[in-house]
PDB file of N, CA and C in Angstrom:
ATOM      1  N   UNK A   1      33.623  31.322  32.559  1.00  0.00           N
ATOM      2  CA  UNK A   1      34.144  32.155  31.501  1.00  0.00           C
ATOM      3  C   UNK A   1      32.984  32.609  30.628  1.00  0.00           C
ATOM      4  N   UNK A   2      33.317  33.696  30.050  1.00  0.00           N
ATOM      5  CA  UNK A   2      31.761  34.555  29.549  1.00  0.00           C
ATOM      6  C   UNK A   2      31.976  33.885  28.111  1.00  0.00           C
ATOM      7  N   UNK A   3      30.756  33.424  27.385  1.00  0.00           N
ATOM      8  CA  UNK A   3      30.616  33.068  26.100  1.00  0.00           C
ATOM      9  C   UNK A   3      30.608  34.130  25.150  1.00  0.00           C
ATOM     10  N   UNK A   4      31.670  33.058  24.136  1.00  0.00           N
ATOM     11  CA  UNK A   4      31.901  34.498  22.667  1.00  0.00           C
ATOM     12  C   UNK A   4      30.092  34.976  22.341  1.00  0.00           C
ATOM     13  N   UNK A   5      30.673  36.140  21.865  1.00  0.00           N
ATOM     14  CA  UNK A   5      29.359  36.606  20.974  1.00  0.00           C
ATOM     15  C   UNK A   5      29.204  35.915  19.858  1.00  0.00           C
ATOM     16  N   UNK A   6      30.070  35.536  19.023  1.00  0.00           N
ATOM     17  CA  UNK A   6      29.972  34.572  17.794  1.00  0.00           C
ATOM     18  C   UNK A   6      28.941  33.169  17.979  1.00  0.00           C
ATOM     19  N   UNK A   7      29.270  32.514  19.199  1.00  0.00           N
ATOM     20  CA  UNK A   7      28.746  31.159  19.657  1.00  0.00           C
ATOM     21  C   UNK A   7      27.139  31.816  19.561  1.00  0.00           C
ATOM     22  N   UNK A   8      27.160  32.891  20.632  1.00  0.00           N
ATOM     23  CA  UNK A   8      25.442  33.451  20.739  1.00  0.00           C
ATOM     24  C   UNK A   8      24.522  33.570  19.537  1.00  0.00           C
ATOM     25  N   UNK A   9      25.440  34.068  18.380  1.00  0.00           N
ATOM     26  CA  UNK A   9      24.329  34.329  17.450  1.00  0.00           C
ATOM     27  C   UNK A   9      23.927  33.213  16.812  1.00  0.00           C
ATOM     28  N   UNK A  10      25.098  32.270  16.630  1.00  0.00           N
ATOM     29  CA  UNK A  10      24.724  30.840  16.197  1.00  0.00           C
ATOM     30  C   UNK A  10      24.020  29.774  16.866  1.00  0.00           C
ATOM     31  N   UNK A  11      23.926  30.116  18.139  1.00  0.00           N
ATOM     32  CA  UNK A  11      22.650  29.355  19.582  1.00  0.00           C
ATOM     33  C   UNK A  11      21.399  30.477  18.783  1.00  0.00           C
ATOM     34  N   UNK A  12      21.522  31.715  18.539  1.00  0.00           N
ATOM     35  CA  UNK A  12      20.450  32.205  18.138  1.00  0.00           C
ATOM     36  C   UNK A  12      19.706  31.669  17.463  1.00  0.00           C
ATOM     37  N   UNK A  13      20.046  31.366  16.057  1.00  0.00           N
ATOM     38  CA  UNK A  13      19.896  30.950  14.717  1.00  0.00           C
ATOM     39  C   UNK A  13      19.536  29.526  15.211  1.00  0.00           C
ATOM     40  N   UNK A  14      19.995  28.641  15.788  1.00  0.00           N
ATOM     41  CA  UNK A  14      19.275  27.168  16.508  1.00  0.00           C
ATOM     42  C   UNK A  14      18.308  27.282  16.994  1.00  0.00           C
ATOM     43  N   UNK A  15      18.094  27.966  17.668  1.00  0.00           N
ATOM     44  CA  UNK A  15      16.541  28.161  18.150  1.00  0.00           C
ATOM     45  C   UNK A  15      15.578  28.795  17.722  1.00  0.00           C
ATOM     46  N   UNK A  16      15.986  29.503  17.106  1.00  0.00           N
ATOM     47  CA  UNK A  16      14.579  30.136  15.612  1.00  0.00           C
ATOM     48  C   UNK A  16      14.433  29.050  14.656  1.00  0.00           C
ATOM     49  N   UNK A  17      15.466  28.421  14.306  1.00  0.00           N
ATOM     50  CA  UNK A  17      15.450  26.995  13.491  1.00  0.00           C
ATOM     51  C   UNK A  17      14.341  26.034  14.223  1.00  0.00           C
ATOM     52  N   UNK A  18      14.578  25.564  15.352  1.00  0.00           N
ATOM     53  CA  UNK A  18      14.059  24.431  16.231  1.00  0.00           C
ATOM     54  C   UNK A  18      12.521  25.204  16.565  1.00  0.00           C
ATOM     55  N   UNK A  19      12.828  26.248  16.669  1.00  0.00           N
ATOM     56  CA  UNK A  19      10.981  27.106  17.040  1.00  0.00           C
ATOM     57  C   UNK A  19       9.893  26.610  15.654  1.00  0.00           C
ATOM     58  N   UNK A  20      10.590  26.511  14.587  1.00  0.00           N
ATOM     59  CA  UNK A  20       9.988  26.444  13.206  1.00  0.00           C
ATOM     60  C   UNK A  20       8.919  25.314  13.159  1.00  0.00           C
ATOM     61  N   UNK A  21       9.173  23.995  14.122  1.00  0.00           N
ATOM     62  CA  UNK A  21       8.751  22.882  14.372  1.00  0.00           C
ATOM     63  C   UNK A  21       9.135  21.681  15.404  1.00  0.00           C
ATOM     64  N   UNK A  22       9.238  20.653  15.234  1.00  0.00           N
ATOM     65  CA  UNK A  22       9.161  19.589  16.116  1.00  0.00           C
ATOM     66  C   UNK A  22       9.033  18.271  15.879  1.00  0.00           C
ATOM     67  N   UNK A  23       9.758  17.671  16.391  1.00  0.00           N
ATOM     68  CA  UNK A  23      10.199  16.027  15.948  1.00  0.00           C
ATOM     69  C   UNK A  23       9.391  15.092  16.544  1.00  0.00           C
ATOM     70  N   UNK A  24       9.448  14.246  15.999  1.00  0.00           N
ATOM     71  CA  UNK A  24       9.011  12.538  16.611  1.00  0.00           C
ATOM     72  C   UNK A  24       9.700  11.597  16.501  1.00  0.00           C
ATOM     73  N   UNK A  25       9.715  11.420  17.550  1.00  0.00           N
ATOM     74  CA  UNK A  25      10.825   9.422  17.528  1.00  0.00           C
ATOM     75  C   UNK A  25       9.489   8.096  17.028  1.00  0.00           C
ATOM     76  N   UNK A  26       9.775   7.864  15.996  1.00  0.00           N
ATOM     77  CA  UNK A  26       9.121   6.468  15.461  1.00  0.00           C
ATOM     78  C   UNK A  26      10.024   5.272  15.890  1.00  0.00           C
ATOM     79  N   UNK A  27       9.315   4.472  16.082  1.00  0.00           N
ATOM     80  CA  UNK A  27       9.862   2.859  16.577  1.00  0.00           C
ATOM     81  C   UNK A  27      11.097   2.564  15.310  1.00  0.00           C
ATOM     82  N   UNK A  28      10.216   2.030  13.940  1.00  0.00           N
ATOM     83  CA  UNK A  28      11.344   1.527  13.145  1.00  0.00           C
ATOM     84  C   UNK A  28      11.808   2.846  12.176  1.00  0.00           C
ATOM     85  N   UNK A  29      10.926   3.809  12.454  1.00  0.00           N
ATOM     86  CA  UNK A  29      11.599   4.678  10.798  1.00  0.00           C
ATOM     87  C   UNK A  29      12.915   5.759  11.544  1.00  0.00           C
ATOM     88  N   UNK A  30      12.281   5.973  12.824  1.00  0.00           N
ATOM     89  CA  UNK A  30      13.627   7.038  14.198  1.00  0.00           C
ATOM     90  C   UNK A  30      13.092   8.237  14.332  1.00  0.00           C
ATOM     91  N   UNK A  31      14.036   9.220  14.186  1.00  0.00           N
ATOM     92  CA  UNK A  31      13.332  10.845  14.638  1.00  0.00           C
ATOM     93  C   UNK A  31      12.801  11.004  12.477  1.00  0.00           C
ATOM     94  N   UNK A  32      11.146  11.328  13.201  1.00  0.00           N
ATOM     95  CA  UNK A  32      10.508  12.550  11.933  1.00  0.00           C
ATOM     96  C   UNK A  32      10.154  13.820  12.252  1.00  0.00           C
ATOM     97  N   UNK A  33      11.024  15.100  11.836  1.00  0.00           N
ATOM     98  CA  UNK A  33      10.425  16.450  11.474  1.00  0.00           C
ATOM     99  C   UNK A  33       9.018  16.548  11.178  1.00  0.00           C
ATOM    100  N   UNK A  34       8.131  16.963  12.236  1.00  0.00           N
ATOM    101  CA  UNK A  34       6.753  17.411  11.532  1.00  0.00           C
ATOM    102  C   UNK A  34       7.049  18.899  11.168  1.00  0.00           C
ATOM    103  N   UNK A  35       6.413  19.358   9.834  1.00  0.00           N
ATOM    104  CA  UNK A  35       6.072  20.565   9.567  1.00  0.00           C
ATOM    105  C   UNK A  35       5.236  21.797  10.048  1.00  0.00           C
ATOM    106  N   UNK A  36       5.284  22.928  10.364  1.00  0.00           N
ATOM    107  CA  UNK A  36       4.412  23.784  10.862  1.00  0.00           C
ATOM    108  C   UNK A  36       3.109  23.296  10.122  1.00  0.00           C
ATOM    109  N   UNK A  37       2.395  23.720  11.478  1.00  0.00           N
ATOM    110  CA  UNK A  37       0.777  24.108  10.599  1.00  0.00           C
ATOM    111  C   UNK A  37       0.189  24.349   9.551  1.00  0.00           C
ATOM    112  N   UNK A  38       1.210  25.476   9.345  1.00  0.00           N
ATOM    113  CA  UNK A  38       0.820  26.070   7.851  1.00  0.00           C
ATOM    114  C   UNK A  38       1.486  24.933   6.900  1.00  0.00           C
ATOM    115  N   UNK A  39       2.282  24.532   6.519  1.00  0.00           N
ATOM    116  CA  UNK A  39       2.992  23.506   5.663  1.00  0.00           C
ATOM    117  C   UNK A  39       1.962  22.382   5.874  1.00  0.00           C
ATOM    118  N   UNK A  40       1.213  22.075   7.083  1.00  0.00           N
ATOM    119  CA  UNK A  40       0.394  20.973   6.604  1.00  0.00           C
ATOM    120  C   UNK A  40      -0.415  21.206   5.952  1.00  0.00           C
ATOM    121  N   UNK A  41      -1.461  22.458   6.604  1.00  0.00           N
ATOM    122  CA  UNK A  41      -2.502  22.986   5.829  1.00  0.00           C
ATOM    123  C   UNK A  41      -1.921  22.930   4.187  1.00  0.00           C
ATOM    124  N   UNK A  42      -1.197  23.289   3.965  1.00  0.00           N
ATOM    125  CA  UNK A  42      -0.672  23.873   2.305  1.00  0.00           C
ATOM    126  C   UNK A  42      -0.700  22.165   1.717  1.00  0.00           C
ATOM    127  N   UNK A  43       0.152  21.127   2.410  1.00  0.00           N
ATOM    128  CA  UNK A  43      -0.117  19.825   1.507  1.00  0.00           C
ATOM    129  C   UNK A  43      -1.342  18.797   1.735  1.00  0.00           C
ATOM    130  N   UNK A  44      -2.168  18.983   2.866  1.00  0.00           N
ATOM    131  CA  UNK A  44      -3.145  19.284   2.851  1.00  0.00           C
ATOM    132  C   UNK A  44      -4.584  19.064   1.992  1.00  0.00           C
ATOM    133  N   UNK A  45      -3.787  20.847   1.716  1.00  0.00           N
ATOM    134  CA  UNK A  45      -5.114  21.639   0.375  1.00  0.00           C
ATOM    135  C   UNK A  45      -4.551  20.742  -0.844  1.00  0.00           C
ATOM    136  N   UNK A  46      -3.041  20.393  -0.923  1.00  0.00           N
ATOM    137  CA  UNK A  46      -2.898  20.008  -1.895  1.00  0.00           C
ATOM    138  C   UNK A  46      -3.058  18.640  -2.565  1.00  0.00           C
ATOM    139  N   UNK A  47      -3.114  18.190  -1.816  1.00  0.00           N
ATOM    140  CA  UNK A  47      -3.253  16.393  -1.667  1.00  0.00           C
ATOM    141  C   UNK A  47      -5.576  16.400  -1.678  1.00  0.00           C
ATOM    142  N   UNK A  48      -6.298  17.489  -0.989  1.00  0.00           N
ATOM    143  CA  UNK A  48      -7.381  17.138  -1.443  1.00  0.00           C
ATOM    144  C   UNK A  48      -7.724  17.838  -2.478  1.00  0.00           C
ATOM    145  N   UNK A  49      -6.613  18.489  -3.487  1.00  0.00           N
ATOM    146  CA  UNK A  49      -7.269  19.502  -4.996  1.00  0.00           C
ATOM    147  C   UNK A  49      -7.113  18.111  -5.648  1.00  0.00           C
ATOM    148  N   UNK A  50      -5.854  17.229  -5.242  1.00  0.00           N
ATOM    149  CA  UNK A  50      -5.529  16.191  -6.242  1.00  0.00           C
ATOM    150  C   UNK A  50      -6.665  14.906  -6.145  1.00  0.00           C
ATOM    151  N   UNK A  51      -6.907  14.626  -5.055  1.00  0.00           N
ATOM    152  CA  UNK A  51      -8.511  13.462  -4.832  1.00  0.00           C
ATOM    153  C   UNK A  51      -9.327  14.082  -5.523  1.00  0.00           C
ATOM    154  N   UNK A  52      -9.736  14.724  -5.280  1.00  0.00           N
ATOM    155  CA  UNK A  52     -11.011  15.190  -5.871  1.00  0.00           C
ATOM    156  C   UNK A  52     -10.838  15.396  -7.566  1.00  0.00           C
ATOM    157  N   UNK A  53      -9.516  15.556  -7.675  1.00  0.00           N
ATOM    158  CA  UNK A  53      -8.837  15.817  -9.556  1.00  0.00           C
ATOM    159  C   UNK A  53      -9.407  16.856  -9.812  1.00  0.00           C
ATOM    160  N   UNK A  54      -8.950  17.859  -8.860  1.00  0.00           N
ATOM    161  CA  UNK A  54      -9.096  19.296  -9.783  1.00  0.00           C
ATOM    162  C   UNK A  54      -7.641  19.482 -10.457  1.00  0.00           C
ATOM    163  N   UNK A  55      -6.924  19.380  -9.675  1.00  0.00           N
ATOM    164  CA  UNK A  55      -5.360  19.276 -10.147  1.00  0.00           C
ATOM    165  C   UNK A  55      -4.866  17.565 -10.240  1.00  0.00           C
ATOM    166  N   UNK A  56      -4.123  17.499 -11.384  1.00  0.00           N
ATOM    167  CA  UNK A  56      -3.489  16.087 -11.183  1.00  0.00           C
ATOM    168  C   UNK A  56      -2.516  15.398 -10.111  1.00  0.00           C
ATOM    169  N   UNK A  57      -2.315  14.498 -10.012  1.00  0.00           N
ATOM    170  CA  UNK A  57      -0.911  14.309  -9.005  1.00  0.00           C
ATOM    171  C   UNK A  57       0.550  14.945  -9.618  1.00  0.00           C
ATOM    172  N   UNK A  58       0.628  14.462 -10.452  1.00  0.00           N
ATOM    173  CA  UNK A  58       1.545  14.813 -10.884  1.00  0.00           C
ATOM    174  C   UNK A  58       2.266  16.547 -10.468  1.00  0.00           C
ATOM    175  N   UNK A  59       0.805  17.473 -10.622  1.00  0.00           N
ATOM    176  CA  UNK A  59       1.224  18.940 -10.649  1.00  0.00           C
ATOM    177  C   UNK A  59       1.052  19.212  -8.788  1.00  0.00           C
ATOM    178  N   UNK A  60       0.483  17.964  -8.257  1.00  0.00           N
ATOM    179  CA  UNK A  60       0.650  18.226  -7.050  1.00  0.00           C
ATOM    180  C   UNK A  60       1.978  17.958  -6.133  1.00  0.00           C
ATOM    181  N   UNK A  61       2.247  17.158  -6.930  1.00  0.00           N
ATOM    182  CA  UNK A  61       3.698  16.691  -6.229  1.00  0.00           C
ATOM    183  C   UNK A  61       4.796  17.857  -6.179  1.00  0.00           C
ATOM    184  N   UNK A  62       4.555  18.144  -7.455  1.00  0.00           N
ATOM    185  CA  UNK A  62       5.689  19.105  -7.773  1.00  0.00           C
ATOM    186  C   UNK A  62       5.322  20.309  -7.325  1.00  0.00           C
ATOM    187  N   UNK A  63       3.660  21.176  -7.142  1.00  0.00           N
ATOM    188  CA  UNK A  63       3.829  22.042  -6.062  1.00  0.00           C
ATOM    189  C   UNK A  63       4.586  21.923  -4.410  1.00  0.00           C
ATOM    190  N   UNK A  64       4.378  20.660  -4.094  1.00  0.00           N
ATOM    191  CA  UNK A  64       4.989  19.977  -2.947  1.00  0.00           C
ATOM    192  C   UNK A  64       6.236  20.134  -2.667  1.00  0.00           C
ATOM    193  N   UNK A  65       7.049  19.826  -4.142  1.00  0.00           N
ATOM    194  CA  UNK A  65       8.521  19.591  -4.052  1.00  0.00           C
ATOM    195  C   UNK A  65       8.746  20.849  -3.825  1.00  0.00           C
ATOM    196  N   UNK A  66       8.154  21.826  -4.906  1.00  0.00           N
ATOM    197  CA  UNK A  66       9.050  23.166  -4.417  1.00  0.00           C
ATOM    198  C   UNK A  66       8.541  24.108  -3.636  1.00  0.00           C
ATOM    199  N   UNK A  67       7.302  23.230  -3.033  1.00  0.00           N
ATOM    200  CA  UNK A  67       7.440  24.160  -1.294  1.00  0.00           C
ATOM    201  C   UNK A  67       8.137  23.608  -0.450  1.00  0.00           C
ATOM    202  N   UNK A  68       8.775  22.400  -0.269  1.00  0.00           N
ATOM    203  CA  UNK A  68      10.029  21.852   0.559  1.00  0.00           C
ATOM    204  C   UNK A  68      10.833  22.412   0.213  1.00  0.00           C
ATOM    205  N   UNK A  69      11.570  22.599  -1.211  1.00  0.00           N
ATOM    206  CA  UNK A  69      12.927  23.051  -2.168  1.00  0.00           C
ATOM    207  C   UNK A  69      12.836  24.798  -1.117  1.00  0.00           C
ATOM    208  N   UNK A  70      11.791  25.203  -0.979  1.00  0.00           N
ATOM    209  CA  UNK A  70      12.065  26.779  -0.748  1.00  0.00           C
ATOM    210  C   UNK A  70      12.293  27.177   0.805  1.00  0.00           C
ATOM    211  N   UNK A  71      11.594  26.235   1.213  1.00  0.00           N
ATOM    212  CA  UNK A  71      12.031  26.231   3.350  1.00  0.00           C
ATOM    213  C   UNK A  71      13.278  25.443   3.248  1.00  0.00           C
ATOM    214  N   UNK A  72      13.088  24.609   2.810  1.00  0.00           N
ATOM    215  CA  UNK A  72      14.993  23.755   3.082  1.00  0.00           C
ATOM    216  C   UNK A  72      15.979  25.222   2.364  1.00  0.00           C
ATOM    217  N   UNK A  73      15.708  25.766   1.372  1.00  0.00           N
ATOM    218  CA  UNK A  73      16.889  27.218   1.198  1.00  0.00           C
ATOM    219  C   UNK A  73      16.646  27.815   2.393  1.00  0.00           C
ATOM    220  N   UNK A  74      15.474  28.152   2.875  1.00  0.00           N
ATOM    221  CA  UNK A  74      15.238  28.906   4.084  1.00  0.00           C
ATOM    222  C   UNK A  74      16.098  28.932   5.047  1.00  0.00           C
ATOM    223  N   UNK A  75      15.973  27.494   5.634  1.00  0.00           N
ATOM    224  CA  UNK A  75      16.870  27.037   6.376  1.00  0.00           C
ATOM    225  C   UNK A  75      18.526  27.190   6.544  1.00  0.00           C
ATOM    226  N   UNK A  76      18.595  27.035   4.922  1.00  0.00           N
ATOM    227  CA  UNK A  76      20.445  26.680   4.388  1.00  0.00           C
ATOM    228  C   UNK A  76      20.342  28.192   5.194  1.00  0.00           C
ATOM    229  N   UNK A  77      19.486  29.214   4.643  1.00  0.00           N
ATOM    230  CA  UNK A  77      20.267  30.575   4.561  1.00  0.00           C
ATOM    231  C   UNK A  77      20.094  31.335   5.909  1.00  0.00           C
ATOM    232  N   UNK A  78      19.474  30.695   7.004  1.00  0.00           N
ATOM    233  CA  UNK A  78      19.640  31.109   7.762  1.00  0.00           C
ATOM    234  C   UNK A  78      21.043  30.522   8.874  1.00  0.00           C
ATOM    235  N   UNK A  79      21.328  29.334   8.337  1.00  0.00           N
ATOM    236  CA  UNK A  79      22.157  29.068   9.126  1.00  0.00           C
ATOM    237  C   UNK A  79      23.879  29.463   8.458  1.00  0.00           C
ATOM    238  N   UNK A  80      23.565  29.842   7.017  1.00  0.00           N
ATOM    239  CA  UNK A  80      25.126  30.819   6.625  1.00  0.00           C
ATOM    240  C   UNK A  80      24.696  32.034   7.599  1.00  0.00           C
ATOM    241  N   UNK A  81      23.803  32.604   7.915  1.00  0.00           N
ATOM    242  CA  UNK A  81      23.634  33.992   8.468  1.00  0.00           C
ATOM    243  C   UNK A  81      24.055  33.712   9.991  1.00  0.00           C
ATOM    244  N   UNK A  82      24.104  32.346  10.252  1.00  0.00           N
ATOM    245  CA  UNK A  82      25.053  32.183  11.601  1.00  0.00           C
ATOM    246  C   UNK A  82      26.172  31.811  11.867  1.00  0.00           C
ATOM    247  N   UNK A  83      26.479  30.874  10.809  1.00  0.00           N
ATOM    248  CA  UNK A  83      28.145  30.899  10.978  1.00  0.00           C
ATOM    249  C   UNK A  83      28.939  32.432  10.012  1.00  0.00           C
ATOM    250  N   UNK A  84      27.987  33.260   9.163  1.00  0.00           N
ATOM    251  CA  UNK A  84      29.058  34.252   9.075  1.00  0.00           C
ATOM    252  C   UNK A  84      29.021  35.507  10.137  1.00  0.00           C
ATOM    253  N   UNK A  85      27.830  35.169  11.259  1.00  0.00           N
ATOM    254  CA  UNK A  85      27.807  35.775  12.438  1.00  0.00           C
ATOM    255  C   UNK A  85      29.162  35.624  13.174  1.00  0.00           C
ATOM    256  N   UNK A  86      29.168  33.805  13.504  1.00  0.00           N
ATOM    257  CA  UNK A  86      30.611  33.840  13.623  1.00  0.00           C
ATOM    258  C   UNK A  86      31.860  34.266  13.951  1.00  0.00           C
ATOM    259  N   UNK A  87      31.852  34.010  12.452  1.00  0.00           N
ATOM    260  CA  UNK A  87      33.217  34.456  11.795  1.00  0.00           C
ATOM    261  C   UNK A  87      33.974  35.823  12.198  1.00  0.00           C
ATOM    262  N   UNK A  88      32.561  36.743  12.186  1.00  0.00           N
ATOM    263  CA  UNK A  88      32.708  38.569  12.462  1.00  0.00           C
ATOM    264  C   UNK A  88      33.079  38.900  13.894  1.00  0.00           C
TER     265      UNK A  88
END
């Protein structure tokens, strides 16, 4: 039987998701999400502005947080853009 178009766009949206990066199975901690390249590079730069104390920890963390805070929306909003694929 031929698959809805609805199902397709939402297999779409999974695999542009899953292209983004790539997991690891750890013994005791289980599956970890590594981040693209670029996301390492970025905490990274940010973790050696803070050794060295050009920037504090403090202002590093929180650049940190809200470069996670803005790919995790990323994420949310690509996957409403597949279930209201869906829906249509």
């Amino acid at each position: 039987m031929a698959e809805k178009p609805s199902t397709g766009h939402q297999n779409a949206v999974d695999r542009v998701l899953a292209a983004q990066g790539f997991a690891v199975d750890l013994p005791v901690i289980g599956r970890v999400r590594i981040p693209q390249p670029e996301q390492l590079a970025y905490y990274g730069v940010l973790g050696a502005l803070a050794a060295a104390e050009i920037i504090e920890w403090p202002v590093a963390l929180v650049l940190a947080t809200g470069h996670w805070l803005l790919h995790d929306q990323h994420n949310r909003i690509a996957h409403q853009i597949g279930e209201a694929l869906e829906e249509a």
